[in-house]
Each structure stands twice: as structure tokens, then as C-alpha cells.
PDB file of N, CA and C in Angstrom:
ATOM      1  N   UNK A   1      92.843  75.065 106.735  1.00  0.00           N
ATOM      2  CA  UNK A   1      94.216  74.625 106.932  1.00  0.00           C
ATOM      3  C   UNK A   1      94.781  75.347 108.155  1.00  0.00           C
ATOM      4  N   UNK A   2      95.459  74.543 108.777  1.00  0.00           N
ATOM      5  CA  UNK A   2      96.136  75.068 109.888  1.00  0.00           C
ATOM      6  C   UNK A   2      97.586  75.749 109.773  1.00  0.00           C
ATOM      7  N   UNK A   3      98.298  76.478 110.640  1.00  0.00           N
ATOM      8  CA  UNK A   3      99.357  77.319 110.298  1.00  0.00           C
ATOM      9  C   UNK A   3     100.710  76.254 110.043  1.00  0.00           C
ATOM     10  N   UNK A   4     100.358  75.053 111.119  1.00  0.00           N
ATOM     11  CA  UNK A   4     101.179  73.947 110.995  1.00  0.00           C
ATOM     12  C   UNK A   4     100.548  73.302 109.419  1.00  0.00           C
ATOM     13  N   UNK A   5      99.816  73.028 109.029  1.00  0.00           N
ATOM     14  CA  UNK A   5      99.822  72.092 107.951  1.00  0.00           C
ATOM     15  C   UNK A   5     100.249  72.975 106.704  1.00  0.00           C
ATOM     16  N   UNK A   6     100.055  74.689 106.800  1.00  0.00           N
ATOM     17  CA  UNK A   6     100.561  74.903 105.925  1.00  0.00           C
ATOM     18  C   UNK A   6     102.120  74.820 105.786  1.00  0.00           C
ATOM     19  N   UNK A   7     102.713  75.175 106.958  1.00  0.00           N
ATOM     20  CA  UNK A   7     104.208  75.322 107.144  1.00  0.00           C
ATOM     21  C   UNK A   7     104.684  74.024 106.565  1.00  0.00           C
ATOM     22  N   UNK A   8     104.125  72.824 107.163  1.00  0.00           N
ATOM     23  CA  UNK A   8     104.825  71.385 106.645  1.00  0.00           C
ATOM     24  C   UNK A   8     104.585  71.842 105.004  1.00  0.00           C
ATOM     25  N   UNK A   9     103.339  71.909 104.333  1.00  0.00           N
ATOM     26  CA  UNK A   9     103.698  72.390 102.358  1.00  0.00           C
ATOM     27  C   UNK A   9     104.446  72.752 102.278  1.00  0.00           C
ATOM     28  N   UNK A  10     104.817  73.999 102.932  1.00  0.00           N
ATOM     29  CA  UNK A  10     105.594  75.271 102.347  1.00  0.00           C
ATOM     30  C   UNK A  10     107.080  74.233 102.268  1.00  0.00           C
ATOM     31  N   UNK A  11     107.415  73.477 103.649  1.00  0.00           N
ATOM     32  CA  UNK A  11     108.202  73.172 103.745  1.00  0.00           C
ATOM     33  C   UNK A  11     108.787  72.007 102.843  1.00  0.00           C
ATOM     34  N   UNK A  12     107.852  71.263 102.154  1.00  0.00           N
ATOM     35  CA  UNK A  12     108.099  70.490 101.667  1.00  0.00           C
ATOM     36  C   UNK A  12     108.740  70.204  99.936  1.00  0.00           C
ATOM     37  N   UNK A  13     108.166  71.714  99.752  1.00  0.00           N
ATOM     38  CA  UNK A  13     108.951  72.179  98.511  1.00  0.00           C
ATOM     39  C   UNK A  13     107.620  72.501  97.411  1.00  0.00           C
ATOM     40  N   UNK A  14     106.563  72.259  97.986  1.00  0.00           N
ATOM     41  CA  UNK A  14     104.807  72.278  96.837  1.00  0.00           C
ATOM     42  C   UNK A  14     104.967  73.892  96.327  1.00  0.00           C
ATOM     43  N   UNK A  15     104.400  73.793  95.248  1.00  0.00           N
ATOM     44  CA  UNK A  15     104.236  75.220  94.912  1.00  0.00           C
ATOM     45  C   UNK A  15     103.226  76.104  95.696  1.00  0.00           C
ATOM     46  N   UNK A  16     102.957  77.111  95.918  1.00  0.00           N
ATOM     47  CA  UNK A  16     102.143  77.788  97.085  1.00  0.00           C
ATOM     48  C   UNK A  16     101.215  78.754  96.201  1.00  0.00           C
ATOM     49  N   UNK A  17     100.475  79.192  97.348  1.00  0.00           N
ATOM     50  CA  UNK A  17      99.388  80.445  97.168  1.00  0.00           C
ATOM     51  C   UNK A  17      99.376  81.534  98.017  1.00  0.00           C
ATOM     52  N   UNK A  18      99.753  83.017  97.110  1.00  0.00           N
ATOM     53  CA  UNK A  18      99.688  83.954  98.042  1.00  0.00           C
ATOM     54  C   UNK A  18      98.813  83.865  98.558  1.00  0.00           C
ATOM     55  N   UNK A  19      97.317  83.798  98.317  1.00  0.00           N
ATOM     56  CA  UNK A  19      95.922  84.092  98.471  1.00  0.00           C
ATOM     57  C   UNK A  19      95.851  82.889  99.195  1.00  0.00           C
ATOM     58  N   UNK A  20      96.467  81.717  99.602  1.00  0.00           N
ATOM     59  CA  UNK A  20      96.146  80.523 100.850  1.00  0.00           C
ATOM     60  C   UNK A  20      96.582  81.099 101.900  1.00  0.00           C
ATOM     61  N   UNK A  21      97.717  81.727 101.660  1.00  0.00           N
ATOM     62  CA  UNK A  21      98.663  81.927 102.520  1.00  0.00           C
ATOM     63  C   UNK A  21      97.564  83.729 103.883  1.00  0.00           C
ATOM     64  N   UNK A  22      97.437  84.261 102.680  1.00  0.00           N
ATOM     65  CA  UNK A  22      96.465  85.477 103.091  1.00  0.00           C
ATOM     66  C   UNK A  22      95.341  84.697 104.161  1.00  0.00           C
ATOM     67  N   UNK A  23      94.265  84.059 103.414  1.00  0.00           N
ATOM     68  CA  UNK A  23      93.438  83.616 103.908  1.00  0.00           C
ATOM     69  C   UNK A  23      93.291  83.131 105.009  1.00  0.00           C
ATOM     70  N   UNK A  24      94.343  82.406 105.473  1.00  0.00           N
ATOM     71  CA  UNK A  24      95.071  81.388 106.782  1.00  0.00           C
ATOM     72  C   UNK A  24      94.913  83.043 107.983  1.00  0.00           C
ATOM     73  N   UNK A  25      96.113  83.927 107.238  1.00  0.00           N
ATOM     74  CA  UNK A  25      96.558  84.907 108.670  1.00  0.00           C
ATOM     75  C   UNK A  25      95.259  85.664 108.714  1.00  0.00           C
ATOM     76  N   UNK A  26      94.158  85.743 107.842  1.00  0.00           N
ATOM     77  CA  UNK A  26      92.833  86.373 108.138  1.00  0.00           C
ATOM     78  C   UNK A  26      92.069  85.942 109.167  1.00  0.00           C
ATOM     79  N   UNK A  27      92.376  84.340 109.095  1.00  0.00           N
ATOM     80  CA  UNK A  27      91.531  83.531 109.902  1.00  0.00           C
ATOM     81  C   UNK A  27      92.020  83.189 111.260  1.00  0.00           C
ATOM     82  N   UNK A  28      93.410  83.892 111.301  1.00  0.00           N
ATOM     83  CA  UNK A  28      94.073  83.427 112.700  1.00  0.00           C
ATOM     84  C   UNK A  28      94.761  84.866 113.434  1.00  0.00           C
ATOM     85  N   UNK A  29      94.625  85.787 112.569  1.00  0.00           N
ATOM     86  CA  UNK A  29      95.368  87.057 113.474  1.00  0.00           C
ATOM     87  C   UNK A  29      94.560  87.948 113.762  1.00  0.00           C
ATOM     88  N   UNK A  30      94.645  89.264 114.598  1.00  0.00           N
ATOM     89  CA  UNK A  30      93.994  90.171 114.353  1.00  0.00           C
ATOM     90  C   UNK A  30      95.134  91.189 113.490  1.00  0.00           C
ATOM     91  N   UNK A  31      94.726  92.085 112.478  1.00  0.00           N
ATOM     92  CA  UNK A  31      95.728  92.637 111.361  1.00  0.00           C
ATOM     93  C   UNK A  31      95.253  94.659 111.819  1.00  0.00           C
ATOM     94  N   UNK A  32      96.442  95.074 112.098  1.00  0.00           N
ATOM     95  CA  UNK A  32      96.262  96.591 112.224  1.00  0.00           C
ATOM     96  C   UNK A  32      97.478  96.983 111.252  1.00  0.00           C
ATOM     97  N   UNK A  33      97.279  97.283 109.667  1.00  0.00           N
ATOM     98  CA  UNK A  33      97.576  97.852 108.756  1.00  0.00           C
ATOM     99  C   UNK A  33      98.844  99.020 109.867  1.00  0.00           C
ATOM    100  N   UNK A  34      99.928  98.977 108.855  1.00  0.00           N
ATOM    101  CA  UNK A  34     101.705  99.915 109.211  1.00  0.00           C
ATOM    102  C   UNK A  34     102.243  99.695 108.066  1.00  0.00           C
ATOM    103  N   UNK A  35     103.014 101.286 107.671  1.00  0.00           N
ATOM    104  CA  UNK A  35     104.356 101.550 106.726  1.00  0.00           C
ATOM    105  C   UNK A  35     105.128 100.625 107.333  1.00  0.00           C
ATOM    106  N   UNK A  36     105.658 100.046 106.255  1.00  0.00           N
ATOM    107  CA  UNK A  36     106.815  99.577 106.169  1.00  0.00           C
ATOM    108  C   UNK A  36     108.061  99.876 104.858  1.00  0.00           C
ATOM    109  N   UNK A  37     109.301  99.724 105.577  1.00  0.00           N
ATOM    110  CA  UNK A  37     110.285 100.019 104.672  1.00  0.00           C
ATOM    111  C   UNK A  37     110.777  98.399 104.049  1.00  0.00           C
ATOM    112  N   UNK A  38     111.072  98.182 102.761  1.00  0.00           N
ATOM    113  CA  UNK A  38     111.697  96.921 102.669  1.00  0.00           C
ATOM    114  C   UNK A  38     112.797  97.364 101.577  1.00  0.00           C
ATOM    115  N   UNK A  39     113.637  97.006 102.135  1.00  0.00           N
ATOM    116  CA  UNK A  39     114.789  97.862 101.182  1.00  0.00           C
ATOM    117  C   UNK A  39     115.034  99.344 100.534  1.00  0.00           C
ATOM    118  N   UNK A  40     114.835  99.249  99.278  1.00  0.00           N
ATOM    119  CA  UNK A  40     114.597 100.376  98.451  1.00  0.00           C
ATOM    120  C   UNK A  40     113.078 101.137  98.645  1.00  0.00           C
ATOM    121  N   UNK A  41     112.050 100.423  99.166  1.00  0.00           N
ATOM    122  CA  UNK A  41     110.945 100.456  98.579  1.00  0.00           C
ATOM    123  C   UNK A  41     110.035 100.936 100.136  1.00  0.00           C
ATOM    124  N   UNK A  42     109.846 101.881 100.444  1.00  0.00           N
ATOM    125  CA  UNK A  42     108.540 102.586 101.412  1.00  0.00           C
ATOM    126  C   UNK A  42     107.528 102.459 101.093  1.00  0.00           C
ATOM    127  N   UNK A  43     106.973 101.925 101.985  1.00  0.00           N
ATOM    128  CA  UNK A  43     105.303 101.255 101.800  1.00  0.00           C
ATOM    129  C   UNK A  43     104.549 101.924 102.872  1.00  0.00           C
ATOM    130  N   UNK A  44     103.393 102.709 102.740  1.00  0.00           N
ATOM    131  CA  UNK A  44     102.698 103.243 103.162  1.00  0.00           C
ATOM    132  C   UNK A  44     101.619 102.480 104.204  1.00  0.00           C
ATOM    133  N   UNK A  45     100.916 103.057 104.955  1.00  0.00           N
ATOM    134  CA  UNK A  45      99.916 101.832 105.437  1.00  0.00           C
ATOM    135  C   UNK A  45      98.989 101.373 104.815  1.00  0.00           C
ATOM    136  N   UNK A  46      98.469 102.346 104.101  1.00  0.00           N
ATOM    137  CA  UNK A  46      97.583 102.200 102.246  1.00  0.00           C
ATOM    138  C   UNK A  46      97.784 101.362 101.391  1.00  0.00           C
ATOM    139  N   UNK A  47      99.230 100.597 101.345  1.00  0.00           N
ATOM    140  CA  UNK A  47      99.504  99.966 100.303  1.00  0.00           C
ATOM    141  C   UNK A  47     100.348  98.692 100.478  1.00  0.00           C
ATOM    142  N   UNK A  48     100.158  97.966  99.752  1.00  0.00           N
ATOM    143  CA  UNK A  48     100.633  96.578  99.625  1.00  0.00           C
ATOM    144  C   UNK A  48     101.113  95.957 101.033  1.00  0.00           C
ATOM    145  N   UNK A  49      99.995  95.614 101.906  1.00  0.00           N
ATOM    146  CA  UNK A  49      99.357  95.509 103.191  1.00  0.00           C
ATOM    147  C   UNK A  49      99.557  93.735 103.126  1.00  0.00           C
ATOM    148  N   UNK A  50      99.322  93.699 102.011  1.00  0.00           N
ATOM    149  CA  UNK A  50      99.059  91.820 101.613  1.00  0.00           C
ATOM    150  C   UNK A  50     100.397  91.044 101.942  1.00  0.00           C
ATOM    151  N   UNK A  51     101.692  91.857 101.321  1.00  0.00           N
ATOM    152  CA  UNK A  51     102.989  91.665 101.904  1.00  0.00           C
ATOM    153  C   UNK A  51     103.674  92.171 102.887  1.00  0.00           C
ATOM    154  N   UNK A  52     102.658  93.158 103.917  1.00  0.00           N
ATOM    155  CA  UNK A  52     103.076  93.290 105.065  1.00  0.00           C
ATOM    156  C   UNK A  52     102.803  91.903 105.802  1.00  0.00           C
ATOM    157  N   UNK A  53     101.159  91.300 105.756  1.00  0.00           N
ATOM    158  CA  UNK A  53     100.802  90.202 106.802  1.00  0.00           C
ATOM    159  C   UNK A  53     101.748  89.028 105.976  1.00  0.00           C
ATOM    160  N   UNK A  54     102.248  88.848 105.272  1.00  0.00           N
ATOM    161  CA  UNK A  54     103.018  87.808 104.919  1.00  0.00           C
ATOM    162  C   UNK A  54     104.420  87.779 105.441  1.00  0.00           C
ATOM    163  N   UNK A  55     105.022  89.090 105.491  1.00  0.00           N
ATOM    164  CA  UNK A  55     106.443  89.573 106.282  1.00  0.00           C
ATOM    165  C   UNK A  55     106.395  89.253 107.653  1.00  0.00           C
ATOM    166  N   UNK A  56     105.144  89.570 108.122  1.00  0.00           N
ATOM    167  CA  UNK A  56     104.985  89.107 109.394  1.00  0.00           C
ATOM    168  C   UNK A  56     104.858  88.096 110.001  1.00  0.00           C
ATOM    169  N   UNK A  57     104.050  87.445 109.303  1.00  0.00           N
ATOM    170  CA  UNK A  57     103.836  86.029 109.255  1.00  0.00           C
ATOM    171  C   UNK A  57     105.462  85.039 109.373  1.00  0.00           C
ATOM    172  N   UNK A  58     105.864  85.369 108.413  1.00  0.00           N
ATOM    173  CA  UNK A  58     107.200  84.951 108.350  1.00  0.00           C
ATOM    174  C   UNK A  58     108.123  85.516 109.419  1.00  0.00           C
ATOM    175  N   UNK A  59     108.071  86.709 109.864  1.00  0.00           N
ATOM    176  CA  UNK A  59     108.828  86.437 110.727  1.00  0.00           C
ATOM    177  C   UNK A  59     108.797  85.893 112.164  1.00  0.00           C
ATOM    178  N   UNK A  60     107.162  85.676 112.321  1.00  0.00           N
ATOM    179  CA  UNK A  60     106.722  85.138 113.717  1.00  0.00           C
ATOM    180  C   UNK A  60     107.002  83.824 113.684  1.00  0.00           C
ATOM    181  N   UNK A  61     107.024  82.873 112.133  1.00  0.00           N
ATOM    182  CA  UNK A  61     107.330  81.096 112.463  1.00  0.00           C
ATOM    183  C   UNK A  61     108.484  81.378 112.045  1.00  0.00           C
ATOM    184  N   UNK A  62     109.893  82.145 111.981  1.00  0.00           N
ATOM    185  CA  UNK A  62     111.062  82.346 111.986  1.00  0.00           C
ATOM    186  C   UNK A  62     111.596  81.253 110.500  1.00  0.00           C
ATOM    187  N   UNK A  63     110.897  81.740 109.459  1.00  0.00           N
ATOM    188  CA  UNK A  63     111.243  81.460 107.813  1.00  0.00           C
ATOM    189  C   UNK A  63     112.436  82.207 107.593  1.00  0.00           C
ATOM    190  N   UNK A  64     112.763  81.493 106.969  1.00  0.00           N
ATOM    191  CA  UNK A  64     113.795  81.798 106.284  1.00  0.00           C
ATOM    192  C   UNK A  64     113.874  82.595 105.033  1.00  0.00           C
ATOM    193  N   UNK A  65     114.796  83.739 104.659  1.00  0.00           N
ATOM    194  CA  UNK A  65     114.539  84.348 103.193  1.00  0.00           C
ATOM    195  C   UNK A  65     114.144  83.215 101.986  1.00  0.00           C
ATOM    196  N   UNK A  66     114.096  82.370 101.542  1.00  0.00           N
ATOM    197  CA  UNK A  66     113.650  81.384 100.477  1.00  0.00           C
ATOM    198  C   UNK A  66     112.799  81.179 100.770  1.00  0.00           C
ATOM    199  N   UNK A  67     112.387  80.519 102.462  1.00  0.00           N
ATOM    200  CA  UNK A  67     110.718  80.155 102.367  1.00  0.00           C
ATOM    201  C   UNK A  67     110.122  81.449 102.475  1.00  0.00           C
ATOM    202  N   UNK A  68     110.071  82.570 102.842  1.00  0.00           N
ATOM    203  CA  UNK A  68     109.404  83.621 102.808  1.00  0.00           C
ATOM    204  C   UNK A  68     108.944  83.943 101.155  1.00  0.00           C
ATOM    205  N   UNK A  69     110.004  84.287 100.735  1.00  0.00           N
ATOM    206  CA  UNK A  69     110.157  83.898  99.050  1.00  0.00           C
ATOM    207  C   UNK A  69     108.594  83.221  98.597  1.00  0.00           C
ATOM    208  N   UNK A  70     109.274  81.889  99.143  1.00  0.00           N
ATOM    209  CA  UNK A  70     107.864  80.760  98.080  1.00  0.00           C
ATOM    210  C   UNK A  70     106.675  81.000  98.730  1.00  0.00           C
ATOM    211  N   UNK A  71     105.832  82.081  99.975  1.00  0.00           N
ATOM    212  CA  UNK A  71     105.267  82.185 100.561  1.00  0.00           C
ATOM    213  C   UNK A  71     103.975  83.212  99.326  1.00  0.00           C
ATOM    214  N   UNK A  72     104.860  84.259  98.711  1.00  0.00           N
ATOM    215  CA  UNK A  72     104.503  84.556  97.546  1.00  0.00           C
ATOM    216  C   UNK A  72     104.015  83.989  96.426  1.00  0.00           C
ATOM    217  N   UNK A  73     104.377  82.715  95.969  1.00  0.00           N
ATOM    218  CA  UNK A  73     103.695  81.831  94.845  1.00  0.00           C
ATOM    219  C   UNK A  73     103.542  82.260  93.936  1.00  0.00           C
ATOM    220  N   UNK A  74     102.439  82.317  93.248  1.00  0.00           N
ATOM    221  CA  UNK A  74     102.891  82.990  91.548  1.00  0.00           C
ATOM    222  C   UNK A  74     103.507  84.344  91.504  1.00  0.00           C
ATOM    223  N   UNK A  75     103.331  85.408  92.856  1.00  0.00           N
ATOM    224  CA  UNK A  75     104.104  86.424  91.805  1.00  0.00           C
ATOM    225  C   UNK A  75     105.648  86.194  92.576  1.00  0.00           C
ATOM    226  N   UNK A  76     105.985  85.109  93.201  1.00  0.00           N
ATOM    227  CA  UNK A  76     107.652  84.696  93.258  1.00  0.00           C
ATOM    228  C   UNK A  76     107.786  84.401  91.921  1.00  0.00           C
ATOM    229  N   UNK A  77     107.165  83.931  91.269  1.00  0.00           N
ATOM    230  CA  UNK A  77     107.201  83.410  90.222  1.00  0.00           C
ATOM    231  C   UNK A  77     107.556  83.850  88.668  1.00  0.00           C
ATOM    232  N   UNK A  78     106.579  85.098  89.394  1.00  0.00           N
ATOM    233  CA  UNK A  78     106.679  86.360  88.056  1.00  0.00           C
ATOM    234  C   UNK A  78     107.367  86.692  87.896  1.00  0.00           C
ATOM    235  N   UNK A  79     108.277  86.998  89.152  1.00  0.00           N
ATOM    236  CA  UNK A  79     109.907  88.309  89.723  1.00  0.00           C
ATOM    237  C   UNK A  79     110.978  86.689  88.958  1.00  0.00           C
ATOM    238  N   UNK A  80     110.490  85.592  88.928  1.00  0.00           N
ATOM    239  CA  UNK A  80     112.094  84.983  88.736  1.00  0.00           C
ATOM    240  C   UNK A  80     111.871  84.432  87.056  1.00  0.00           C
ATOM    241  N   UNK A  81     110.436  84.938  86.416  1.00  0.00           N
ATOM    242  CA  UNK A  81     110.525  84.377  84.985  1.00  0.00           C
ATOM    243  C   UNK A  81     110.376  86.174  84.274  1.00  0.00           C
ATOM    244  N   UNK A  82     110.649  87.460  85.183  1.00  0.00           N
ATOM    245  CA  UNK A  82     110.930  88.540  84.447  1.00  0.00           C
ATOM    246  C   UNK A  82     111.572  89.018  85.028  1.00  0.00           C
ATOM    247  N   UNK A  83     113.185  88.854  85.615  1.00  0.00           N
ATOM    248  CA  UNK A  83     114.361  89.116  85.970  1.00  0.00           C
ATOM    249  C   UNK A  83     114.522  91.134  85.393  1.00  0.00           C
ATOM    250  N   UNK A  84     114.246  91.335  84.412  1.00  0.00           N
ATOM    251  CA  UNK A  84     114.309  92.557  83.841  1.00  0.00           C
ATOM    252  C   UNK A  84     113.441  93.743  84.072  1.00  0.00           C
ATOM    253  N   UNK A  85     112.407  92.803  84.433  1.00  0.00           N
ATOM    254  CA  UNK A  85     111.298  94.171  84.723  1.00  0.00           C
ATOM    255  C   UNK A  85     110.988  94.638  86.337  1.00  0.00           C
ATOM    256  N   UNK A  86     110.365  95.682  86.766  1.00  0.00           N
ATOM    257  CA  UNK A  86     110.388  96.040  87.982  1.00  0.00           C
ATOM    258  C   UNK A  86     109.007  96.213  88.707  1.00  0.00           C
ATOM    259  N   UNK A  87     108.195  95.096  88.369  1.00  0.00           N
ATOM    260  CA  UNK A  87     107.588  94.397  88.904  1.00  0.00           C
ATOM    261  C   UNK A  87     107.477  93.976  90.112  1.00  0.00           C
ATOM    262  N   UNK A  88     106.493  93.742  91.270  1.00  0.00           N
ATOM    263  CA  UNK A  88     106.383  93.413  92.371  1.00  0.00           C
ATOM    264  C   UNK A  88     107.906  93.417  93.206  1.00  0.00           C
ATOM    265  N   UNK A  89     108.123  95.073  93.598  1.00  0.00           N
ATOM    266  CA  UNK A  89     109.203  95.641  93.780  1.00  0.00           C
ATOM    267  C   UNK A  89     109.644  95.499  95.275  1.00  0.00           C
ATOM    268  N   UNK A  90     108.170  94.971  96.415  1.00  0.00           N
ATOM    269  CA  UNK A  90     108.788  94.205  97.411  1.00  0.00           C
ATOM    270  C   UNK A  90     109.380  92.390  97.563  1.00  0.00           C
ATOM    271  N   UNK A  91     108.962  92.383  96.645  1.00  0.00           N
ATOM    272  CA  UNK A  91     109.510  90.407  96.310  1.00  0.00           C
ATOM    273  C   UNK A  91     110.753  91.037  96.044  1.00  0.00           C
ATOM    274  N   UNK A  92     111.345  91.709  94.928  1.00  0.00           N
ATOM    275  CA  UNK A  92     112.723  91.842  94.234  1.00  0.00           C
ATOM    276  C   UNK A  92     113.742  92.836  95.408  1.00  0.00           C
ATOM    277  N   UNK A  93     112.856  93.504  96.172  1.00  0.00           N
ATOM    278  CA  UNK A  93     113.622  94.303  97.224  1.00  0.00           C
ATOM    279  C   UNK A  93     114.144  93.104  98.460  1.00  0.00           C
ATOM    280  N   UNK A  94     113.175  92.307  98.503  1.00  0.00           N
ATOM    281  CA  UNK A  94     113.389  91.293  99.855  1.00  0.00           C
ATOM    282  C   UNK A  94     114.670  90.218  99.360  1.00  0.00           C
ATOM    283  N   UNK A  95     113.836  90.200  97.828  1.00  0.00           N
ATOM    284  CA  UNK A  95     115.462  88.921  97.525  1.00  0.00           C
ATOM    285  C   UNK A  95     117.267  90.004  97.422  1.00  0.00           C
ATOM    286  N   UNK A  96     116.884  91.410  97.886  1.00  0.00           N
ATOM    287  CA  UNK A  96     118.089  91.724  97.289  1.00  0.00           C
ATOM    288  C   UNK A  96     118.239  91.856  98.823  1.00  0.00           C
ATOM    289  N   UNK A  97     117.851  92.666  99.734  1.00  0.00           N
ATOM    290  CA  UNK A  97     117.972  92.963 101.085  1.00  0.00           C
ATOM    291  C   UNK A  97     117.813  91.628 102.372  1.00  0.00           C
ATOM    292  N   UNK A  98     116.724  91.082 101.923  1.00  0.00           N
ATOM    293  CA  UNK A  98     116.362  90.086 103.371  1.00  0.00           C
ATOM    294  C   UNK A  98     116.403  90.461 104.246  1.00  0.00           C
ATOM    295  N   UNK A  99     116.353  90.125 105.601  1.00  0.00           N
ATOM    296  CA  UNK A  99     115.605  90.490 106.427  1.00  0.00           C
ATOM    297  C   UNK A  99     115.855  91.717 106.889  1.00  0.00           C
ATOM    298  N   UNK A 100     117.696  91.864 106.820  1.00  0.00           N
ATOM    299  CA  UNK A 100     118.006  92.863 107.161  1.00  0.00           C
ATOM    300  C   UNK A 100     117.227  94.644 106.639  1.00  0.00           C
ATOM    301  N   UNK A 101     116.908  94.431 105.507  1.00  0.00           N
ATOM    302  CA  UNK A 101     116.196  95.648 105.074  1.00  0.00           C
ATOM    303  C   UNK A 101     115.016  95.785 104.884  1.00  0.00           C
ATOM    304  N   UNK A 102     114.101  94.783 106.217  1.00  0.00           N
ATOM    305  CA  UNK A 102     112.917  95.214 106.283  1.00  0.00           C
ATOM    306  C   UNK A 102     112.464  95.854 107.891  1.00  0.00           C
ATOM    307  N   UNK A 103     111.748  96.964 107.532  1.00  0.00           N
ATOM    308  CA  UNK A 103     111.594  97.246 108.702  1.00  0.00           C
ATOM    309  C   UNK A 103     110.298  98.171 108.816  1.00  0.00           C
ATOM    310  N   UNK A 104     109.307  97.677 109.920  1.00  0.00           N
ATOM    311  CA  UNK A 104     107.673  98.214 110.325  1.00  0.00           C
ATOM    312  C   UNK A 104     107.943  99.357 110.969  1.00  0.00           C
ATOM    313  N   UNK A 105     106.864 100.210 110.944  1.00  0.00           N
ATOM    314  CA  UNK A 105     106.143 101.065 111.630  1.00  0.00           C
ATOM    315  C   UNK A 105     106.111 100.433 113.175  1.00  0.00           C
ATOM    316  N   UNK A 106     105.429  99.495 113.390  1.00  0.00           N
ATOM    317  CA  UNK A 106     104.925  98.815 114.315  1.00  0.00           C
ATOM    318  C   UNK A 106     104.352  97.626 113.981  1.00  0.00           C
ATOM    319  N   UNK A 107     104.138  96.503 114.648  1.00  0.00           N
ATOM    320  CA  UNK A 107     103.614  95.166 114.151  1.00  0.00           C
ATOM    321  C   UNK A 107     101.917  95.110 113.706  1.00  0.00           C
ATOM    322  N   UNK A 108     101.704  94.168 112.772  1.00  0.00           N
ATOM    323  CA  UNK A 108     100.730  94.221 112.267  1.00  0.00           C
ATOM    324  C   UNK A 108     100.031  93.025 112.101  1.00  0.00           C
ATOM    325  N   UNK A 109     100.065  92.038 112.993  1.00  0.00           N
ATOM    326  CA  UNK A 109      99.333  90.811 113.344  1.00  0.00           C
ATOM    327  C   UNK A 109      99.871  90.745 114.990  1.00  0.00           C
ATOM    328  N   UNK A 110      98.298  90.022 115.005  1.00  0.00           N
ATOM    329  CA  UNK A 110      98.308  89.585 116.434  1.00  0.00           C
ATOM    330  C   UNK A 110      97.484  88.159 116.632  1.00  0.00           C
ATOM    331  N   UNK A 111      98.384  87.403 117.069  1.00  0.00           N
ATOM    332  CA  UNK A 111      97.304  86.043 117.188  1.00  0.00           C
ATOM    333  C   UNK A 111      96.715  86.054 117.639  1.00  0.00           C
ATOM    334  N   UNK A 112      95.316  85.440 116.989  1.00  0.00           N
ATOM    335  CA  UNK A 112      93.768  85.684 118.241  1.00  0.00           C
ATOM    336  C   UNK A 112      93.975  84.607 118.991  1.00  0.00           C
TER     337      UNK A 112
END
């Protein structure tokens, strides 16, 4: 799948796949792992790397907080059918902050 054919899904309202979504920027970026801050929540370069290339991703085709959102797929999913628990704490940090309270080390895709 191409970055355009996924964008038209995403856009169209289909339910998504983190792991499509991964797979795609594997096959099209080069990825150099960075801390990032997203709201509440400091992320190391060690860790949850999967929603760095997706942050990025999103912000290079200039998504919007909702489509970034559904870019996640089932665990958007998880965060909006367990409102109570604190669970996948950069999904629930991004829906409280957006864009404004995310912020890299340095960038971490590069289109090949």
C-alpha cells in the first residue's frame, strides 16, 4: 500500500491498523529512534518508538488530531472503550494535549 492509498482509508472513515500503518513507514522512511515528550508522558528513545514513527508520520501528511487518533486502531479503541483506566498513556496524553504537547528530541523519519 502506498502512503496515498493509505491516507484516502484513513480518510474515509475505515477502521485502521496500527501494525499497517507501522509497516507502510518501515517500507518508506529511514527511522533514527528520539525521546519524546507528549504531554504528561516522557518517552525515552527505548520506548514506545511505534508511536513516535506514527507522530511523525502524522505530522509530515499534516493530520489532524482525530485522524492521527484513528491512525492507532485498536488501541484508539481500547483508550475510548476504557475511559477509566491508564492505559496506552500516549493515545490518552495526545487526545488531552494535541499537537501542542508533543514534542521530539529530534526527528525520527526520513523519506527514502
Amino acid at each position: 500500500m502506498t502512503q496515498e492509498e493509505y491516507l484516502e482509508i484513513l480518510r474515509s472513515g475505515a477502521r485502521m491498523k496500527f501494525e499497517d500503518l507501522i509497516a507502510l513507514i518501515d517500507d518508506d522512511y529511514n527511522y533514527t529512534a528520539a525521546g519524546f515528550t507528549n504531554g504528561e508522558v516522557e518517552n525515552t528513545a527505548d520506548e514506545n518508538q511505534g508511536s513516535a514513527k506514527l507522530f511523525c508520520f502524522a505530522a509530515i501528511h499534516q493530520l489532524s488530531q482525530l485522524e492521527t487518533l484513528h491512525c492507532f486502531g485498536q488501541y484508539y479503541q481500547d483508550v475510548l472503550n476504557t475511559p477509566e483506566s491508564d492505559s496506552h498513556g500516549n493515545i490518552r496524553n495526545f487526545m488531552t494535549y494535541g499537537w501542542e504537547g508533543l514534542k521530539f528530541e529530534s526527528p525520527v523519519l526520513d523519506r527514502r
